[in-house]
Structures are given as C-alpha cells and as structure tokens.
C-alpha atoms as a PDB file:
ATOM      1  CA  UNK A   1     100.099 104.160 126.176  1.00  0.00           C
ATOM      2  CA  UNK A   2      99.528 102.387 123.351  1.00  0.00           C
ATOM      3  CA  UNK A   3     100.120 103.993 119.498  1.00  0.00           C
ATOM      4  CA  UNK A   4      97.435 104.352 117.154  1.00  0.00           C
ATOM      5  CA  UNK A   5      98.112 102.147 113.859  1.00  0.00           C
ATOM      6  CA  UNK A   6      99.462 104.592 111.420  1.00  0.00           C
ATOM      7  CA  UNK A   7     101.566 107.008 113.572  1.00  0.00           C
ATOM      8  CA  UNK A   8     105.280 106.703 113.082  1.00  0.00           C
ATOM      9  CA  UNK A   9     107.379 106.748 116.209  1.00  0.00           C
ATOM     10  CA  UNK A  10     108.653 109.709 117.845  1.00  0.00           C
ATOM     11  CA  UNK A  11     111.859 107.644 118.939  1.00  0.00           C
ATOM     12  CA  UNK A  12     114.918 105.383 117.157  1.00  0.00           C
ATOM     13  CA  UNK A  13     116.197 105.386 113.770  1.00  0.00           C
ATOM     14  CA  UNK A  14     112.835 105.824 111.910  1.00  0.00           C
ATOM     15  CA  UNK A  15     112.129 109.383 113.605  1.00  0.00           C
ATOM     16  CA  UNK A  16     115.229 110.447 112.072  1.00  0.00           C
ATOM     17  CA  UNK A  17     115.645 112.968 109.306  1.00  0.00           C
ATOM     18  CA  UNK A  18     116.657 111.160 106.053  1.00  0.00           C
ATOM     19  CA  UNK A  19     120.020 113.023 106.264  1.00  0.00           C
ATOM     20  CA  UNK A  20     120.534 112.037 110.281  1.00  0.00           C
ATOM     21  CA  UNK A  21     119.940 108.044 108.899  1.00  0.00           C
ATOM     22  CA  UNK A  22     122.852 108.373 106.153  1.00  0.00           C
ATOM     23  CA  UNK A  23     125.377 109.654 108.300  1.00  0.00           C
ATOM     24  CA  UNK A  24     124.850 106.457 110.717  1.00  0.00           C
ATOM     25  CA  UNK A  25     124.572 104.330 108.039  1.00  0.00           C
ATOM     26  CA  UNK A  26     127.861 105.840 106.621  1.00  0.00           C
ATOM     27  CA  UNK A  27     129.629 105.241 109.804  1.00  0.00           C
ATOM     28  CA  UNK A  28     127.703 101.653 110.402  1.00  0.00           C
ATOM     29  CA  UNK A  29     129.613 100.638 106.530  1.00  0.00           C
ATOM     30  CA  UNK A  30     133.010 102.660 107.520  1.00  0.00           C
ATOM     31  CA  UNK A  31     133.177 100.498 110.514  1.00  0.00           C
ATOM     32  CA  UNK A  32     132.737  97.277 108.778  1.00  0.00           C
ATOM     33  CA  UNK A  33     135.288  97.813 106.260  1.00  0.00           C
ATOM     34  CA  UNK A  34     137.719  98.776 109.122  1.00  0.00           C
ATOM     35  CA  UNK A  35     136.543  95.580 111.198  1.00  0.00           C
ATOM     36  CA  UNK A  36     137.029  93.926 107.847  1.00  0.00           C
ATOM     37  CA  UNK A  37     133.692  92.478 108.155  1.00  0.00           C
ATOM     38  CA  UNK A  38     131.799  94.613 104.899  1.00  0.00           C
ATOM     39  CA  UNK A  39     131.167  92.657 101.815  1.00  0.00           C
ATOM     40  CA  UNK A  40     133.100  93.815  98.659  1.00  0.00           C
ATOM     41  CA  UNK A  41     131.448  92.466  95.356  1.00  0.00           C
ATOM     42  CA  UNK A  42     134.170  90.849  93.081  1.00  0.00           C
ATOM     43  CA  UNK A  43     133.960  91.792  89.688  1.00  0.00           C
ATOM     44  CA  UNK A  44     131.540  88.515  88.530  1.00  0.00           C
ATOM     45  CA  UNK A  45     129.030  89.417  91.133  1.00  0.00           C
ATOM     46  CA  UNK A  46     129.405  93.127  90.078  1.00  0.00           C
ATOM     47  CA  UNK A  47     128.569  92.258  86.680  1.00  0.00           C
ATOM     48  CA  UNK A  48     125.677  89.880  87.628  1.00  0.00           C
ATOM     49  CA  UNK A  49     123.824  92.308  89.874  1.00  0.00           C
ATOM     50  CA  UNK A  50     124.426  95.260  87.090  1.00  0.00           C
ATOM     51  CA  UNK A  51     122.659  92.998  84.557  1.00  0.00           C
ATOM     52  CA  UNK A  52     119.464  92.046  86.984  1.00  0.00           C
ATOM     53  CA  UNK A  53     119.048  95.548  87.504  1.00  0.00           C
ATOM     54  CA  UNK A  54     118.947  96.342  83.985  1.00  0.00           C
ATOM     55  CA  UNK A  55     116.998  93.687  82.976  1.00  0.00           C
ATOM     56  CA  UNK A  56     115.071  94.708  85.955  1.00  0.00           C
ATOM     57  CA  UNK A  57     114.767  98.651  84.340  1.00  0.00           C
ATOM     58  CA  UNK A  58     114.540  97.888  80.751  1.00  0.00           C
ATOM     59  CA  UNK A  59     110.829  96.123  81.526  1.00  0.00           C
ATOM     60  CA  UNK A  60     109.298  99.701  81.882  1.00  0.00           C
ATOM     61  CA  UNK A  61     109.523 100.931  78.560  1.00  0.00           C
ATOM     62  CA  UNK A  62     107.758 104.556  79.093  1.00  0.00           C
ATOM     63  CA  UNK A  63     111.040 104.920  81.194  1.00  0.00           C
ATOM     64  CA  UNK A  64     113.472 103.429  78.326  1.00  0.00           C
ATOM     65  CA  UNK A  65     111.567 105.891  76.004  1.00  0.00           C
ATOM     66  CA  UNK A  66     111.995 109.271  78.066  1.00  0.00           C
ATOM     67  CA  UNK A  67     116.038 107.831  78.470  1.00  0.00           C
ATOM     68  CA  UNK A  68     116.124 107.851  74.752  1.00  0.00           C
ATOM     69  CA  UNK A  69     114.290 111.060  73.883  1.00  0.00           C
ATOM     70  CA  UNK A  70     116.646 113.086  76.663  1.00  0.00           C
ATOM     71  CA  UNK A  71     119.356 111.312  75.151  1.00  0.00           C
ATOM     72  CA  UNK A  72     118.784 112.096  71.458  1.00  0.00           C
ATOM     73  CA  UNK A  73     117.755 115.688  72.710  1.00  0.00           C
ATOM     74  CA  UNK A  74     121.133 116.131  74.563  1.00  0.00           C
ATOM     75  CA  UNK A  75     122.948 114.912  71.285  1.00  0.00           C
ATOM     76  CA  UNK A  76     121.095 117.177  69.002  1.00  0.00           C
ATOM     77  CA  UNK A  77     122.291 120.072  70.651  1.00  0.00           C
ATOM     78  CA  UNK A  78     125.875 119.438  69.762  1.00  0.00           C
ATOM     79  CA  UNK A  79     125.962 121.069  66.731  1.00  0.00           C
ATOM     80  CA  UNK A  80     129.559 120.065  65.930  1.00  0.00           C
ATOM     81  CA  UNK A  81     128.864 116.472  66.898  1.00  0.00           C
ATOM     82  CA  UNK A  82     125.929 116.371  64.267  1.00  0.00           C
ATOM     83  CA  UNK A  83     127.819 118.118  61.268  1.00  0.00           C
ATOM     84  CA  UNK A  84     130.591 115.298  62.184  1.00  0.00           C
ATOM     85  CA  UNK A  85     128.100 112.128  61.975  1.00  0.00           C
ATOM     86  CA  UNK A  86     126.556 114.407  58.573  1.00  0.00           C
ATOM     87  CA  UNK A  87     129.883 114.062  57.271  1.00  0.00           C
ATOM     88  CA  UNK A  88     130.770 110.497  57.951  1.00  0.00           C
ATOM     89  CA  UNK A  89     127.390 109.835  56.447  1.00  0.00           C
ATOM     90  CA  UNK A  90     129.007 110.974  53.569  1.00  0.00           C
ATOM     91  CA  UNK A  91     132.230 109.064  53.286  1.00  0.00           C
ATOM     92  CA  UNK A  92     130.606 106.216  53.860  1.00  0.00           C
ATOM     93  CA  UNK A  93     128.470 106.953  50.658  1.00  0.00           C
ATOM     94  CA  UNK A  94     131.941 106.363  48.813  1.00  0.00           C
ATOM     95  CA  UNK A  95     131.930 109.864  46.983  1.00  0.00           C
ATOM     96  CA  UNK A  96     131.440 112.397  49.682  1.00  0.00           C
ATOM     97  CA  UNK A  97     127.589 113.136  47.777  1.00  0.00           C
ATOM     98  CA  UNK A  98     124.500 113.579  49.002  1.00  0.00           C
ATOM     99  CA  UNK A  99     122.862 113.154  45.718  1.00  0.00           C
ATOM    100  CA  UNK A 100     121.338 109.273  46.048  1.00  0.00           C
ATOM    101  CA  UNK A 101     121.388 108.527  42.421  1.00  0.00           C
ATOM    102  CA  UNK A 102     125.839 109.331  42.418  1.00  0.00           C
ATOM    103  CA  UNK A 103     126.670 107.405  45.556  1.00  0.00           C
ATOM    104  CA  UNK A 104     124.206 104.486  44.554  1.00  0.00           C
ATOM    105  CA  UNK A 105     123.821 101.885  41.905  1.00  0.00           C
ATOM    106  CA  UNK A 106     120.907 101.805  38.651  1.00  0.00           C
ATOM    107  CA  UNK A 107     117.548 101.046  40.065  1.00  0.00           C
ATOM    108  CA  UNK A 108     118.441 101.533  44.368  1.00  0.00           C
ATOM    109  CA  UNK A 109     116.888 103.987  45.841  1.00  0.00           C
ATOM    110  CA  UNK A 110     117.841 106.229  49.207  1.00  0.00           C
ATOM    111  CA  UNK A 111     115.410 105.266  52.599  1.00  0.00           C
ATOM    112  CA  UNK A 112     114.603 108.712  53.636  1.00  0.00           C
ATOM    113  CA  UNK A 113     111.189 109.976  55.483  1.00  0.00           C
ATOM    114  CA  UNK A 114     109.611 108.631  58.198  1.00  0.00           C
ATOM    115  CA  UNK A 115     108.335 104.874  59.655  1.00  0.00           C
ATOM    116  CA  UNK A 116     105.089 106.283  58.496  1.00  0.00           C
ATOM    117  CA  UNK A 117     105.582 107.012  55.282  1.00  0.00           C
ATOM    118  CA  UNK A 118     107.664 103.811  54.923  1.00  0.00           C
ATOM    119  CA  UNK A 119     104.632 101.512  56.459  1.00  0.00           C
ATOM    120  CA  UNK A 120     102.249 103.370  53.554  1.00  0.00           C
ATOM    121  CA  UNK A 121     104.395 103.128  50.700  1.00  0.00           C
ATOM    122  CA  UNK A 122     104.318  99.990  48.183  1.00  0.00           C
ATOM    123  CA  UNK A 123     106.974  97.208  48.297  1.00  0.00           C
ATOM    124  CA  UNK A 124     110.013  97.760  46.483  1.00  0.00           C
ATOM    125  CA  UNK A 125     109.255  97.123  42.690  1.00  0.00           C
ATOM    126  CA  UNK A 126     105.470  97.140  43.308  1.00  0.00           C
ATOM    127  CA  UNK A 127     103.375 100.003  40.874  1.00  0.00           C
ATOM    128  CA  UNK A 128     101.151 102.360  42.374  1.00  0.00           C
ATOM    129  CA  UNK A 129      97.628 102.882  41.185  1.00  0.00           C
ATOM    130  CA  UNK A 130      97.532 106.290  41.843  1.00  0.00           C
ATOM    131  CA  UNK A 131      99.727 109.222  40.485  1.00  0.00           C
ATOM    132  CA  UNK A 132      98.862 110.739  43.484  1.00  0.00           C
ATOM    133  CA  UNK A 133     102.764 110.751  45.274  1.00  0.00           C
ATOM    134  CA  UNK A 134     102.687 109.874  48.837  1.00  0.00           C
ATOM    135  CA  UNK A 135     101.189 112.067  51.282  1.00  0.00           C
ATOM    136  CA  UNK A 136     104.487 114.541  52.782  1.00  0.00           C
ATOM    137  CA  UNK A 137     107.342 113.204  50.356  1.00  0.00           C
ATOM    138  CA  UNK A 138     108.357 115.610  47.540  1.00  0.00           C
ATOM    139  CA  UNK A 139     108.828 114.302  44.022  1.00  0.00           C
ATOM    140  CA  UNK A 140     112.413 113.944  43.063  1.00  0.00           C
ATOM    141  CA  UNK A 141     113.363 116.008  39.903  1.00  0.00           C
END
C-alpha cells in the first residue's frame, strides 16, 4: 500500500506531537553529554555563531523596526526612568536649564522638532523668503 504524495506518516518520529519529539530529543542530547560525545561551543565559536545570526536578523528591517518601537514603548512607560534621562539632559546642559538661549552660546540654536521639520527647514545661517514660520513649530518669544 503505497502513500499518496502529501500525506504525512502515521508512524516514527514525524507522527509525533511536537511536545512527544522534544522530550526524545532532550534525552537523545542528555545522553551525549553523559557519553561525552555532545559538542560544547567554546566561547570563540559562541561568539561567531551569535554574530551570523544577527547579521543574519538585522537584514529584515520591518523586524528591526517593530524591536525598536516595542522597545522604546516598554521604556516610555517607566515614568521614573524618563524623568531620570530628563534630568541628565539637563546637567549635561551645564546649568541644570531648559531655556536654550542660558545653557548655549550667542548665535546656537537648540535641535528640537521632528526629522520632518528638520528636512524642510533652511540651512543653518540661510534667510527665509517667507515670514511664514515653519509649518508645526511655535515662534520662540
């Protein structure tokens, strides 16, 4: 009785539940380190297969981007861990300020808003044509 292509067997390791599998394969490794026979990475080969695998990862960026965003989000929620990075923000200012014009020097100016608003504003030093101010950035008075 031959099997149709496409059926899975009804017999051996491949008919097994998933769970049924990892329990043999747990015992098949226990035995081999007993037997002394298992492979144990040192710590070069460690490192080398850690870093093909994450070059191997960091190719799909969608995934590298939903890391990031779950990361940031998980930060962000830690409102003491945010007032703590706000604060070192401001000793490394020099005077503790958040006012851009103490903590910096005649004619600098503080990089707030967004990559948008920085891609449409004019180089540094350049004069606008318009006195319209940039679309979402409030005039500083």
């Amino acid at each position: 009785m031959a099997q149709q292509q496409g059926q899975s067997s009804s017999r051996g390791f491949a008919a097994m539940d998933q769970k049924q599998q990892r329990a043999i394969a747990s015992m098949g490794g226990k035995a081999a380190h007993e037997k002394g026979t298992a492979h144990e990475f040192s710590s070069e080969e460690a490192r080398a297969a850690g870093r093909k695998g994450g070059a191997a990862v960091s190719q799909n960026r969608e995934h590298m981007a939903a890391i990031g965003r779950k990361g940031g989000a998980a930060v962000s929620q830690n409102r003491g861990h945010m007032a703590q990075i706000g604060r070192k923000g401001g000793e490394a200012r020099g005077d503790g300020s958040s006012s851009a014009s103490a903590a910096q020097g005649e004619g600098e100016r503080e990089q707030g808003g967004s990559h948008e608003q920085h891609v449409q504003a004019p180089p540094r030093g350049a004069r606008r044509s318009s006195a319209r101010p940039l679309e979402g950035v409030r005039a500083r008075g």
